[in-house]
PDB file of N, CA and C in Angstrom:
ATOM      1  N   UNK A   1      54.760 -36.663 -45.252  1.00  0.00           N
ATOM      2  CA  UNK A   1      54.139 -37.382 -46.354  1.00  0.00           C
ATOM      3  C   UNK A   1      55.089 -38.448 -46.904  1.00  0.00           C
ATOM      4  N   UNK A   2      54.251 -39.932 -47.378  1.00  0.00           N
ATOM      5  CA  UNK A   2      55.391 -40.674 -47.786  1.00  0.00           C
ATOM      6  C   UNK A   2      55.053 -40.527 -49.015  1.00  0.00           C
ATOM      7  N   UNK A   3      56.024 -40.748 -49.530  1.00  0.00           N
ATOM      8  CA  UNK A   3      56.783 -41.169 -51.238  1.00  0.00           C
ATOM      9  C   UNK A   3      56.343 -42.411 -51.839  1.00  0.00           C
ATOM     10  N   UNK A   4      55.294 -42.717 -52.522  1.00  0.00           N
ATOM     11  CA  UNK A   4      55.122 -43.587 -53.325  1.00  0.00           C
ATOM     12  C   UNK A   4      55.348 -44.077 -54.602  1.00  0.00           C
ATOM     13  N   UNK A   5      56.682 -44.327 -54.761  1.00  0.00           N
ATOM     14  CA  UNK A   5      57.209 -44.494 -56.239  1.00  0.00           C
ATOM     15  C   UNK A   5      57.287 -45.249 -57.188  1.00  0.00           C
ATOM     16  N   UNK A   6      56.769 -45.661 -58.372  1.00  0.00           N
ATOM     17  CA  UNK A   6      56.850 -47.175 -58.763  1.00  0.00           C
ATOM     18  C   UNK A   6      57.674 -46.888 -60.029  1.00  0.00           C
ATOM     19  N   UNK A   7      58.547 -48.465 -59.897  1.00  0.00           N
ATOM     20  CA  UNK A   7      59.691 -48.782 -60.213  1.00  0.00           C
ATOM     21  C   UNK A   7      59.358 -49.206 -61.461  1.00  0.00           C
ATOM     22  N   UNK A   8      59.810 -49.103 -62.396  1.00  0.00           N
ATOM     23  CA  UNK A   8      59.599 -49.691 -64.388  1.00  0.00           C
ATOM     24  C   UNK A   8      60.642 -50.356 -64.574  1.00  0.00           C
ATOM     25  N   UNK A   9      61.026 -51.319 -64.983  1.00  0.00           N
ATOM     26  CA  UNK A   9      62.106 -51.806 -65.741  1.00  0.00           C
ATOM     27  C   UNK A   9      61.679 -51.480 -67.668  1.00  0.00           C
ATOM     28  N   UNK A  10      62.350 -50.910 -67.870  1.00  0.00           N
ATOM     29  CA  UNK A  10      62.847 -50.543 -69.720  1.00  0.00           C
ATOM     30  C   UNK A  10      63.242 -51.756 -70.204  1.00  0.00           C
ATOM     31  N   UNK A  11      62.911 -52.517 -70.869  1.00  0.00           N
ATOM     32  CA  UNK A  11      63.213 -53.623 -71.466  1.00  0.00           C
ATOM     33  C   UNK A  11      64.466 -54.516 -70.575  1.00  0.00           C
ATOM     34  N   UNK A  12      64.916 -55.271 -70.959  1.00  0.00           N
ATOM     35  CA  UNK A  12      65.721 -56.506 -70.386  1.00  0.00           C
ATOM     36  C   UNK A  12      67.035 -55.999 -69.709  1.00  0.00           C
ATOM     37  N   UNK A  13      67.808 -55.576 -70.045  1.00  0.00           N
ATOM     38  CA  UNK A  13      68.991 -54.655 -69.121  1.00  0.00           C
ATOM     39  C   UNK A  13      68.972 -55.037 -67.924  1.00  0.00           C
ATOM     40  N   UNK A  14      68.039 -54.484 -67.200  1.00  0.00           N
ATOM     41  CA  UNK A  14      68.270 -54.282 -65.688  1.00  0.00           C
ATOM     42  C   UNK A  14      67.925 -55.634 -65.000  1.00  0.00           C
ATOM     43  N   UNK A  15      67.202 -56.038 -65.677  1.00  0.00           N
ATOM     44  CA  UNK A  15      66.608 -57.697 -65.713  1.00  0.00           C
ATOM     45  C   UNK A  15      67.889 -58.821 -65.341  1.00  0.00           C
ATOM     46  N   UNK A  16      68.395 -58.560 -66.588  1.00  0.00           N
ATOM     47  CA  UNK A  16      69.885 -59.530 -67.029  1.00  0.00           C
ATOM     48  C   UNK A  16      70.970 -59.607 -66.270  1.00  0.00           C
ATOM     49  N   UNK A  17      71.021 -58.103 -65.473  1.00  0.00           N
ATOM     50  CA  UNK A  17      71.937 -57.683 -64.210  1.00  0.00           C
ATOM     51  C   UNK A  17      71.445 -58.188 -63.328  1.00  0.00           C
ATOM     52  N   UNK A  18      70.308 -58.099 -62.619  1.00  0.00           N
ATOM     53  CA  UNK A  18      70.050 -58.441 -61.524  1.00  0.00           C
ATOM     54  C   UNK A  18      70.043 -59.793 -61.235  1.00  0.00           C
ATOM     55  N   UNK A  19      69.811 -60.437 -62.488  1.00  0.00           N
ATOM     56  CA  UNK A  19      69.786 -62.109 -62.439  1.00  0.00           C
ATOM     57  C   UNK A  19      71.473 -62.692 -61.954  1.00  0.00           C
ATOM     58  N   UNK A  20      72.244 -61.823 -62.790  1.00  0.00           N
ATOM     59  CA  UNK A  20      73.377 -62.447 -62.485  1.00  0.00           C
ATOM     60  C   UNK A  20      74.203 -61.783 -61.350  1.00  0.00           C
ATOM     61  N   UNK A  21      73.725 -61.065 -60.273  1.00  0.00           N
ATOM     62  CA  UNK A  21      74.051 -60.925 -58.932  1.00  0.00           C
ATOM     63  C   UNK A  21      74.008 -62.190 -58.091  1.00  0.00           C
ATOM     64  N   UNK A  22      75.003 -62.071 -57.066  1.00  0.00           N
ATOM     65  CA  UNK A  22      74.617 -63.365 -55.863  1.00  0.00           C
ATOM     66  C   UNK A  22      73.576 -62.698 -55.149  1.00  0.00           C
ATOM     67  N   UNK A  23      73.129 -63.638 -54.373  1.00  0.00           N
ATOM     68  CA  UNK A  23      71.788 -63.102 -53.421  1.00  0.00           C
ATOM     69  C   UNK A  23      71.969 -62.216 -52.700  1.00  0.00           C
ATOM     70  N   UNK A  24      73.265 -61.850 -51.977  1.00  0.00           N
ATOM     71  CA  UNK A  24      73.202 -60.791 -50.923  1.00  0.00           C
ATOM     72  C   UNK A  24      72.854 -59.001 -51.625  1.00  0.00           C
ATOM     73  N   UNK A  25      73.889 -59.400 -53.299  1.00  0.00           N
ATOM     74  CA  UNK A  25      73.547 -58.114 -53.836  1.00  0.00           C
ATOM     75  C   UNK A  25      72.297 -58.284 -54.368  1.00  0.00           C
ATOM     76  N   UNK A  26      71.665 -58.735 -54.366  1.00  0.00           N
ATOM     77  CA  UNK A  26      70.196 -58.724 -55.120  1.00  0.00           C
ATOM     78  C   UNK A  26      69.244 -58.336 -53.430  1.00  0.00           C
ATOM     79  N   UNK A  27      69.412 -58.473 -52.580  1.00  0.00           N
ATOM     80  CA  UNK A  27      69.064 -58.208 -51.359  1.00  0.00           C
ATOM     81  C   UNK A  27      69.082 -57.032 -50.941  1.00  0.00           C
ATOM     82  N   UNK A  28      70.476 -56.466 -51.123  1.00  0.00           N
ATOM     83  CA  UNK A  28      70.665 -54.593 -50.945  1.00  0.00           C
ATOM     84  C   UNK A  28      70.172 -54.067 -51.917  1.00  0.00           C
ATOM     85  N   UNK A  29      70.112 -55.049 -53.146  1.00  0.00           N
ATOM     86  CA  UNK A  29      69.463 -53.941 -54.667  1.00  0.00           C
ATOM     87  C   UNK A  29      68.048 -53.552 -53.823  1.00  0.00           C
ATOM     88  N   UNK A  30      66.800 -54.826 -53.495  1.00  0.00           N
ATOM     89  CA  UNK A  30      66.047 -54.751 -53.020  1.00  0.00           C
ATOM     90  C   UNK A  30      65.645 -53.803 -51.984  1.00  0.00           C
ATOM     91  N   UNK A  31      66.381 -53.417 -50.902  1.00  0.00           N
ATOM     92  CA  UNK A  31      66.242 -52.757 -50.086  1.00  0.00           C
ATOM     93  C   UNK A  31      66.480 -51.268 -49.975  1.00  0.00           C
ATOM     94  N   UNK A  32      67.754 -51.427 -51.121  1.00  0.00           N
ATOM     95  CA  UNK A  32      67.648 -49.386 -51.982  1.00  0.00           C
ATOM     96  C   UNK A  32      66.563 -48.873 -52.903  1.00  0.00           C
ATOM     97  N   UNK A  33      65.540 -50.340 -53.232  1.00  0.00           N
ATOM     98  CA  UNK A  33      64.508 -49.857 -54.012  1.00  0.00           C
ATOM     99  C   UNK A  33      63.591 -49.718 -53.236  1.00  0.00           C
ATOM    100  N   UNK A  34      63.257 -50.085 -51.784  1.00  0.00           N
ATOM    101  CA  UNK A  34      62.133 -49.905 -51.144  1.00  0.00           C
ATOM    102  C   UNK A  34      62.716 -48.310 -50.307  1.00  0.00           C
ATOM    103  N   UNK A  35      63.856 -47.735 -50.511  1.00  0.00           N
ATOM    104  CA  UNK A  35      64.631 -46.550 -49.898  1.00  0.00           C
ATOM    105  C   UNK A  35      63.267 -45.824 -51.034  1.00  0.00           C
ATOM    106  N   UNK A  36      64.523 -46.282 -52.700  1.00  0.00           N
ATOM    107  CA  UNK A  36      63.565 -45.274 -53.443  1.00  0.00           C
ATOM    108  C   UNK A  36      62.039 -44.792 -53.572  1.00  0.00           C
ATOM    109  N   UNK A  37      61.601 -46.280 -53.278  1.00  0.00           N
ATOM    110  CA  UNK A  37      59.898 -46.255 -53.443  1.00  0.00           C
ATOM    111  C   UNK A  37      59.231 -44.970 -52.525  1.00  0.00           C
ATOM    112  N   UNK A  38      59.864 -45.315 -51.333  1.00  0.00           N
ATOM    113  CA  UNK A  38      59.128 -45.073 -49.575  1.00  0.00           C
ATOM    114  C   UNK A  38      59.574 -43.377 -49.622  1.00  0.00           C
ATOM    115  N   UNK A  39      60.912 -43.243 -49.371  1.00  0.00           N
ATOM    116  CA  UNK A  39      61.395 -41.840 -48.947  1.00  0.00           C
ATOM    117  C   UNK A  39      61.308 -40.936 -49.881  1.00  0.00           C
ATOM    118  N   UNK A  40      60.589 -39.646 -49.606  1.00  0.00           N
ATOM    119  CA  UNK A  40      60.715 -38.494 -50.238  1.00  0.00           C
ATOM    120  C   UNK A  40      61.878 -38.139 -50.480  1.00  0.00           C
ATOM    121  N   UNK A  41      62.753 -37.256 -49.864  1.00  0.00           N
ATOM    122  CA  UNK A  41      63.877 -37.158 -49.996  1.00  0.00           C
ATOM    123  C   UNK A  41      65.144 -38.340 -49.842  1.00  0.00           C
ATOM    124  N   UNK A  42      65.359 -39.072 -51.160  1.00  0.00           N
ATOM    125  CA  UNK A  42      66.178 -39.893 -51.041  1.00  0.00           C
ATOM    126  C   UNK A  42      67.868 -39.741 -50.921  1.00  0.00           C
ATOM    127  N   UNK A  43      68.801 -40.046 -49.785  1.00  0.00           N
ATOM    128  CA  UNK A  43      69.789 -39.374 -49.622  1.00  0.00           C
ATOM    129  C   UNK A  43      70.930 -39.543 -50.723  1.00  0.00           C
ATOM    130  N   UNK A  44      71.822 -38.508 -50.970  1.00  0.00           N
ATOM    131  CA  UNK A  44      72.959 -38.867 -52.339  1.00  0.00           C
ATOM    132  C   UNK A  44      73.259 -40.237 -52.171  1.00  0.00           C
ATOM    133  N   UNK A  45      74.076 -40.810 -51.325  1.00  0.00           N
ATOM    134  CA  UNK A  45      74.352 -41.772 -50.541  1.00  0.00           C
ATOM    135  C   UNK A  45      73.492 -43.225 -51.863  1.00  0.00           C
ATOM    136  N   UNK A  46      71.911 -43.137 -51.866  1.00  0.00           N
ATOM    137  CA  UNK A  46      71.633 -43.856 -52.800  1.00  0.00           C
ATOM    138  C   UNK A  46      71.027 -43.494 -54.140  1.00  0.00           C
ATOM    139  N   UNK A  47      71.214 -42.401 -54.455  1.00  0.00           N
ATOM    140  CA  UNK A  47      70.822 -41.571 -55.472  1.00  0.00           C
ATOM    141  C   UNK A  47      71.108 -40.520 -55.970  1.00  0.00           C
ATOM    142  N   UNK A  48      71.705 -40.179 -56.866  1.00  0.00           N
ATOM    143  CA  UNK A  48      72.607 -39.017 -57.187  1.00  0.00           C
ATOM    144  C   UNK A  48      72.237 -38.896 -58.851  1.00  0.00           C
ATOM    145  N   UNK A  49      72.494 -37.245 -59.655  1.00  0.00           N
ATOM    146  CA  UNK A  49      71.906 -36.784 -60.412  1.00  0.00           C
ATOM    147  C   UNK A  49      73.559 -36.978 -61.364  1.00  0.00           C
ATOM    148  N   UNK A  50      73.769 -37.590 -62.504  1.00  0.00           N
ATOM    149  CA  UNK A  50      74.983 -38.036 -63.507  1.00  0.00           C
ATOM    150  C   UNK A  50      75.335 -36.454 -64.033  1.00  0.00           C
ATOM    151  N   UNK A  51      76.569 -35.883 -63.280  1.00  0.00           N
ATOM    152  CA  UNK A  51      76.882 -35.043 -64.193  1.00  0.00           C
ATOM    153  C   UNK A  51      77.030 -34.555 -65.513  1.00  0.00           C
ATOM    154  N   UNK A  52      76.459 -33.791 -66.277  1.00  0.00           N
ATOM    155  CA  UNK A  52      76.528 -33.757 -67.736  1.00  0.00           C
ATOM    156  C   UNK A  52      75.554 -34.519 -68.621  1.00  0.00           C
ATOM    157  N   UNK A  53      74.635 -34.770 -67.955  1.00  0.00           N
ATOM    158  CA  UNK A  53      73.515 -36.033 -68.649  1.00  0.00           C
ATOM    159  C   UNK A  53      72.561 -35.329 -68.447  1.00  0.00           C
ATOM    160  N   UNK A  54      71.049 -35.361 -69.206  1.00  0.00           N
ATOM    161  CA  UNK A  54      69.784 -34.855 -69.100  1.00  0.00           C
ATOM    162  C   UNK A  54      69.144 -35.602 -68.467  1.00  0.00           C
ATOM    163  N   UNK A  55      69.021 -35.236 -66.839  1.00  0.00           N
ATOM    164  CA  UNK A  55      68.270 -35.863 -65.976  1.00  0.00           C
ATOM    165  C   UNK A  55      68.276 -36.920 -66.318  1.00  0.00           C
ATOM    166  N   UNK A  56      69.489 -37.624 -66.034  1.00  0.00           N
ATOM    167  CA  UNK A  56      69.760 -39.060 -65.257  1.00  0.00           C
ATOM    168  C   UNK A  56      69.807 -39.678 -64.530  1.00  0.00           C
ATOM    169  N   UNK A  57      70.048 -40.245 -63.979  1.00  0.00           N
ATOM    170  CA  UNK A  57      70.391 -40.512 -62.381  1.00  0.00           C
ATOM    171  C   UNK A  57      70.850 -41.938 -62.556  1.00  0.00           C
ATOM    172  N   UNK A  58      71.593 -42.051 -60.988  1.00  0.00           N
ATOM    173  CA  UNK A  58      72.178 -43.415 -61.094  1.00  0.00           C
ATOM    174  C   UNK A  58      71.125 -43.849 -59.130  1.00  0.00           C
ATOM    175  N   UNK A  59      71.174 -44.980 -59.242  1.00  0.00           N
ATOM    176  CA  UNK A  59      70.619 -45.716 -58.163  1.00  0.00           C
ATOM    177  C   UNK A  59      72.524 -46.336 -57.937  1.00  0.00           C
ATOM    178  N   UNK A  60      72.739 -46.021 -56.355  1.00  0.00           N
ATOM    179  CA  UNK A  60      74.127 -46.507 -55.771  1.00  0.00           C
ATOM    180  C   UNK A  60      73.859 -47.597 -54.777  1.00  0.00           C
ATOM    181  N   UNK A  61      74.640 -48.920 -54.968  1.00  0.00           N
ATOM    182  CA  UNK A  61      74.335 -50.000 -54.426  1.00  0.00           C
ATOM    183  C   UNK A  61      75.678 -50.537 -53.931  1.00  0.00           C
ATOM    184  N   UNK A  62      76.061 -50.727 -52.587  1.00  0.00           N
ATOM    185  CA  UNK A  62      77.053 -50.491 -52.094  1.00  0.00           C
ATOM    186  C   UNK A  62      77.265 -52.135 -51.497  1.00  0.00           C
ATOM    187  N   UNK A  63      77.837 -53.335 -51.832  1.00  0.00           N
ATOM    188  CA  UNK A  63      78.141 -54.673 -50.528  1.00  0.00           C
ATOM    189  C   UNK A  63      79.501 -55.063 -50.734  1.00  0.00           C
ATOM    190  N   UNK A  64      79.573 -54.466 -49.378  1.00  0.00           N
ATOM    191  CA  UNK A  64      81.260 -54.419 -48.956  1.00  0.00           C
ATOM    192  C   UNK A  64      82.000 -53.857 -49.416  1.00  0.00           C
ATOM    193  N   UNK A  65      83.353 -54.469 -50.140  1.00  0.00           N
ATOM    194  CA  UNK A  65      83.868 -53.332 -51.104  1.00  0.00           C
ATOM    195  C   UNK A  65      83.546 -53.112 -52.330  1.00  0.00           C
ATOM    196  N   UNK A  66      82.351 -53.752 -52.978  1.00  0.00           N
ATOM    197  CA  UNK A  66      82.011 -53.865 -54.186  1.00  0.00           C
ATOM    198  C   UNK A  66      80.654 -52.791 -54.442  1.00  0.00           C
ATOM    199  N   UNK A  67      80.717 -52.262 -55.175  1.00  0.00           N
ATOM    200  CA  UNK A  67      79.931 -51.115 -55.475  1.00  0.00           C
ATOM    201  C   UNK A  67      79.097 -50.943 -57.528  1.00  0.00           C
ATOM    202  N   UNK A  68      77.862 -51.007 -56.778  1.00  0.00           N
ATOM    203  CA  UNK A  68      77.022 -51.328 -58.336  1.00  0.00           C
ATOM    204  C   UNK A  68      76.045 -50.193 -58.278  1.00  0.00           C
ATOM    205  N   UNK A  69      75.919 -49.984 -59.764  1.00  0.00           N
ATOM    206  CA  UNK A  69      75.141 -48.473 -60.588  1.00  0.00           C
ATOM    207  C   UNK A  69      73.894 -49.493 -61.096  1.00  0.00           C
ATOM    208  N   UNK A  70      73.041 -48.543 -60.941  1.00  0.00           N
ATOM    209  CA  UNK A  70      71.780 -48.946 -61.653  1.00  0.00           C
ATOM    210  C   UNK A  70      71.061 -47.621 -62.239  1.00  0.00           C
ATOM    211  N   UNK A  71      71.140 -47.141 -63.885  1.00  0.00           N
ATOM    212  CA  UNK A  71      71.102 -46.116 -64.099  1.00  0.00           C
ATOM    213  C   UNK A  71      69.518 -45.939 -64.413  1.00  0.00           C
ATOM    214  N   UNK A  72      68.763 -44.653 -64.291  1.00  0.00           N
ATOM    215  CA  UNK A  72      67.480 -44.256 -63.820  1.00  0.00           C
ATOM    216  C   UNK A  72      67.182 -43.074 -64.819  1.00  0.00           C
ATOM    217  N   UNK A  73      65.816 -42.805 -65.076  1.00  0.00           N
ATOM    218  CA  UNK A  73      65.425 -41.344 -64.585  1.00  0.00           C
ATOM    219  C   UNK A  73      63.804 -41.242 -64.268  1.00  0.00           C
ATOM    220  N   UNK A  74      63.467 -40.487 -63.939  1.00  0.00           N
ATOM    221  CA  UNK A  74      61.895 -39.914 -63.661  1.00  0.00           C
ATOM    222  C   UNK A  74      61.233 -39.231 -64.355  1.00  0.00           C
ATOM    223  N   UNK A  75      59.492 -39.973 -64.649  1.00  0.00           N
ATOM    224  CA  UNK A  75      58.912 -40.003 -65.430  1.00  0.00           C
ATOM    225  C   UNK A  75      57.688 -38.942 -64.806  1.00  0.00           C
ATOM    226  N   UNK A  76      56.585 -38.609 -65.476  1.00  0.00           N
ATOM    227  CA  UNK A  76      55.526 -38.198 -64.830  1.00  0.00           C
ATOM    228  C   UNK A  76      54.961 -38.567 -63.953  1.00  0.00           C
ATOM    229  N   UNK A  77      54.189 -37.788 -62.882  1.00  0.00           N
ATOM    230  CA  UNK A  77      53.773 -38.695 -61.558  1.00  0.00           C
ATOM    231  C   UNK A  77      55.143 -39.342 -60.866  1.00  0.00           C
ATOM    232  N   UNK A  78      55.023 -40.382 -60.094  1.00  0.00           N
ATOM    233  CA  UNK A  78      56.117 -40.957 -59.499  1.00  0.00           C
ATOM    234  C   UNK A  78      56.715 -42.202 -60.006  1.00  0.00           C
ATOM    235  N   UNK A  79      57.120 -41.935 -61.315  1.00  0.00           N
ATOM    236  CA  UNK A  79      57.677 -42.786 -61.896  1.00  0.00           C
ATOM    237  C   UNK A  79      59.411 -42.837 -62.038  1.00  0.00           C
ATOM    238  N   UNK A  80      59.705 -44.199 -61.843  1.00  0.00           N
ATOM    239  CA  UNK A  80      61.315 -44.197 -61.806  1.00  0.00           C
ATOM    240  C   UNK A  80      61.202 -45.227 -63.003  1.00  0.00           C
ATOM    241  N   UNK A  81      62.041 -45.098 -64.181  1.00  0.00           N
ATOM    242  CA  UNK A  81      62.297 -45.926 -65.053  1.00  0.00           C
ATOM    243  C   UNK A  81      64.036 -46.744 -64.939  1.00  0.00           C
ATOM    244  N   UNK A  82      63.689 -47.690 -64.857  1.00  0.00           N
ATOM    245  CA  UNK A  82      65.337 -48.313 -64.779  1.00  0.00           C
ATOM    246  C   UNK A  82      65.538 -48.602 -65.923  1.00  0.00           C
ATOM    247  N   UNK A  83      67.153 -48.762 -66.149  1.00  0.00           N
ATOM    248  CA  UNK A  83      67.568 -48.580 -67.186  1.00  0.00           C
ATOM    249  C   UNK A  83      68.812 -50.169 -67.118  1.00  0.00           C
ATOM    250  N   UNK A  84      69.874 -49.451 -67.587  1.00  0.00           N
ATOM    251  CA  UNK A  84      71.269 -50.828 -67.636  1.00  0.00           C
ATOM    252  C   UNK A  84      71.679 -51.014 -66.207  1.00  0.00           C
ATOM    253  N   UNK A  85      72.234 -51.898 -65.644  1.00  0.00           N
ATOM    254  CA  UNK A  85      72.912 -51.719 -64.528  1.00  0.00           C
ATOM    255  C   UNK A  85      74.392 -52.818 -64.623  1.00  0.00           C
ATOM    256  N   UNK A  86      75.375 -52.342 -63.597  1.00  0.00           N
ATOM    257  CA  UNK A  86      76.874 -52.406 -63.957  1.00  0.00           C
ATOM    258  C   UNK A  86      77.540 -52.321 -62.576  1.00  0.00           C
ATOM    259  N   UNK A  87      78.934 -53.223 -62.386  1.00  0.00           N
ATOM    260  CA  UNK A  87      79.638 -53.027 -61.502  1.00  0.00           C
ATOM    261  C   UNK A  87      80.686 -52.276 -61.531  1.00  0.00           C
ATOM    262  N   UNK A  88      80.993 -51.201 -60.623  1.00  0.00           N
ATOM    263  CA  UNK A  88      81.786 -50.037 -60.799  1.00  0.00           C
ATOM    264  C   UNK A  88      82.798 -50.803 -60.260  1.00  0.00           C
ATOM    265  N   UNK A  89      84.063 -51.129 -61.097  1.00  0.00           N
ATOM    266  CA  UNK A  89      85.281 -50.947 -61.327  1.00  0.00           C
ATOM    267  C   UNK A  89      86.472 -49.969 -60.574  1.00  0.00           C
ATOM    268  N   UNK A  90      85.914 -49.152 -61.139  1.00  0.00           N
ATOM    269  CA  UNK A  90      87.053 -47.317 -60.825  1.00  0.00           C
ATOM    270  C   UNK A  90      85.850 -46.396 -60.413  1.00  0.00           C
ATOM    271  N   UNK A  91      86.699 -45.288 -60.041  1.00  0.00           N
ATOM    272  CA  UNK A  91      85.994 -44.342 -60.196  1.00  0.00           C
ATOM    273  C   UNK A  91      85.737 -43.806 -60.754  1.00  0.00           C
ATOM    274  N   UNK A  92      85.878 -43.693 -62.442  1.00  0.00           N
ATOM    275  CA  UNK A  92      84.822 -43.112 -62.976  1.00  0.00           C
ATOM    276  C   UNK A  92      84.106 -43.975 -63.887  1.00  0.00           C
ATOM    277  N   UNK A  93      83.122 -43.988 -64.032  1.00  0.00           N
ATOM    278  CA  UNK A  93      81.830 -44.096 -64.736  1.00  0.00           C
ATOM    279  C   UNK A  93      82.013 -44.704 -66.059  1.00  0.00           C
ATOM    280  N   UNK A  94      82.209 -45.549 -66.290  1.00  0.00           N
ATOM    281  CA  UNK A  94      82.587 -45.967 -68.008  1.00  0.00           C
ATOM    282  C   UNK A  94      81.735 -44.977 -68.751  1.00  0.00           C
ATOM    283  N   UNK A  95      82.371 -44.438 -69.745  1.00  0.00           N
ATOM    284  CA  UNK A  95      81.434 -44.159 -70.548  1.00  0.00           C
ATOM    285  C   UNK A  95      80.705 -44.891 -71.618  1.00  0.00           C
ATOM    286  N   UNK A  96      80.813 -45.801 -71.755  1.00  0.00           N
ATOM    287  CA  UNK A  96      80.133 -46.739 -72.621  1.00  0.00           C
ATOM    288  C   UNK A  96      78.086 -46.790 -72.107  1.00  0.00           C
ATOM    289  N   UNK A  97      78.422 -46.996 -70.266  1.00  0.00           N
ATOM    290  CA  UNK A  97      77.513 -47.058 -69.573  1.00  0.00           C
ATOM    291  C   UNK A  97      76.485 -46.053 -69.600  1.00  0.00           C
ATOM    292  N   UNK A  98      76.730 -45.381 -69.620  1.00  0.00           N
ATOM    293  CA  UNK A  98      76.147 -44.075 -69.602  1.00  0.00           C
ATOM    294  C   UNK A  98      75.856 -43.684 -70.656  1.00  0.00           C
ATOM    295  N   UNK A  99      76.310 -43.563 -72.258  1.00  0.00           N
ATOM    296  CA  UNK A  99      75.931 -43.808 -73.509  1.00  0.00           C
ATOM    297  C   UNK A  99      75.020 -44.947 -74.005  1.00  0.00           C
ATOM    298  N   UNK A 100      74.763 -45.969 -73.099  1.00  0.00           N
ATOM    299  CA  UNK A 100      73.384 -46.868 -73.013  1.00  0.00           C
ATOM    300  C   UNK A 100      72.765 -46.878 -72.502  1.00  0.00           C
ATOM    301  N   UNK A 101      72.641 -46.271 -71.341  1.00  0.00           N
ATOM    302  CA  UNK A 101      71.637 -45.586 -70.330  1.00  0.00           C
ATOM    303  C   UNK A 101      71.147 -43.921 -71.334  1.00  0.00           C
ATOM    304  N   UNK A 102      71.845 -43.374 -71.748  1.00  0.00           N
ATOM    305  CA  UNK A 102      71.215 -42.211 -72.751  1.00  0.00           C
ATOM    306  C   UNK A 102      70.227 -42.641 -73.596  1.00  0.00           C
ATOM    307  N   UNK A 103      70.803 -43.580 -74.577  1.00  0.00           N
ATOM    308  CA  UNK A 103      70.114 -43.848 -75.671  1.00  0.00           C
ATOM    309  C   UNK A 103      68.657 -45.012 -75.278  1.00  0.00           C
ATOM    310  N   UNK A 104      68.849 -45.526 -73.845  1.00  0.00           N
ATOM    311  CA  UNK A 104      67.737 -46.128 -73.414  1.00  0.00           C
ATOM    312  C   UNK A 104      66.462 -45.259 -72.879  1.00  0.00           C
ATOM    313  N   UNK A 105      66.954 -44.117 -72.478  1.00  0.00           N
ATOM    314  CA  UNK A 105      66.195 -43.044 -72.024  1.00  0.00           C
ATOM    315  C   UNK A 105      65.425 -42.773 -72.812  1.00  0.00           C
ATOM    316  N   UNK A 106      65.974 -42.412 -74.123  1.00  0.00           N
ATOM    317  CA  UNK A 106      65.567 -41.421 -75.066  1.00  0.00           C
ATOM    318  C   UNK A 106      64.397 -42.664 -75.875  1.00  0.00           C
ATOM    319  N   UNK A 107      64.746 -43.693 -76.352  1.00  0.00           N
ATOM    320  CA  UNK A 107      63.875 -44.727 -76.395  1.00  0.00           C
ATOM    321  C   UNK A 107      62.600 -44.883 -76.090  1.00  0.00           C
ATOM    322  N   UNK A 108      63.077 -44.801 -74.494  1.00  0.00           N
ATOM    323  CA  UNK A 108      61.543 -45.298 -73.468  1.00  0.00           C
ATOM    324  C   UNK A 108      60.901 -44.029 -73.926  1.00  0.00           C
ATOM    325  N   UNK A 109      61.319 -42.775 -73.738  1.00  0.00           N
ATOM    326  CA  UNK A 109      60.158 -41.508 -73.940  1.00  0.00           C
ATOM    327  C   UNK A 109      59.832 -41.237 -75.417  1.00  0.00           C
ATOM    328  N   UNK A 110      60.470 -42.278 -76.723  1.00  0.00           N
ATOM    329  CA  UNK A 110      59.857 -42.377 -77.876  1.00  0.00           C
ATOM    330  C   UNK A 110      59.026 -43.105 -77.959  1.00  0.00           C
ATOM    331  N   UNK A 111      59.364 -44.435 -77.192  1.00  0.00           N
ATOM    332  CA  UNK A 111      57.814 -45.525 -77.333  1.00  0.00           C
ATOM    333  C   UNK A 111      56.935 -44.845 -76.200  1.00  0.00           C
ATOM    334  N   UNK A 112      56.729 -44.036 -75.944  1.00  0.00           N
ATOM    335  CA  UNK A 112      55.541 -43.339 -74.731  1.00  0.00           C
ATOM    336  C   UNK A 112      54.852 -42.390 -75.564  1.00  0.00           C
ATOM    337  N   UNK A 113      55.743 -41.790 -76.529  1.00  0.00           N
ATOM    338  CA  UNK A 113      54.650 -40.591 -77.614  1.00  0.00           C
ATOM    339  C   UNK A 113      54.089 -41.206 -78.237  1.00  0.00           C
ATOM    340  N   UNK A 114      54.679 -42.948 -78.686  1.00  0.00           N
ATOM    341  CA  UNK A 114      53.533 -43.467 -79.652  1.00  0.00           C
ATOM    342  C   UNK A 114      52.693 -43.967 -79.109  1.00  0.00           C
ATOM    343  N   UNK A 115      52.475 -44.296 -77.767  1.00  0.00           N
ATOM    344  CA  UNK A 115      51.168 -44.806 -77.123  1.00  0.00           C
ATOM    345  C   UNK A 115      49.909 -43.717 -77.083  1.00  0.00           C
TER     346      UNK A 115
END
């Protein structure tokens, strides 16, 4: 069975990032989102669950040695909500990033109770 997933952007964030990528990374962004859309089981490799976070997730976007987060989570049905996205630096995770990816989360599923 395939995986039919559709992709949300959460207000401007992920927008603002992607604009200011060169084309090749806006190309692999593209092509890890048709991973996410299509495949059921999507491998860690481009998707992995943020330790210590309430069902988070990060989308992993890998060109060359440069390596970019696009932080996520899943909604009812097959929904992926995107969130901030960021170029990883180090190895670990700014926390700044991830404290705006929280509070964006929590957001999107407040403006959804008032609909």
């Amino acid at each position: 069975m395939k995986a039919e997933r559709l992709l949300v952007f959460h207000k401007h964030y992920f927008t603002e990032f992607y604009i200011a990528q060169s084309r090749k990374v806006q190309e692999k962004i593209e092509y890890v989102f048709k991973i996410l859309r299509t495949v059921d089981k999507v491998p860690k490799k481009f998707l992995d669950h943020i330790t210590g976070t309430n069902d988070l997730y990060e989308i992993r976007v890998e060109v060359g040695s440069n390596i970019f987060r696009i932080f996520c989570c899943f909604d009812k049905g097959n929904l992926v909500i995107l969130f901030n996205g960021f170029q990883k630096k180090s190895q670990k995770t700014p926390r700044q990033e991830i404290a705006l990816a929280e509070r964006l989360k929590k957001e999107y599923f407040e403006q959804k109770k008032k609909i």
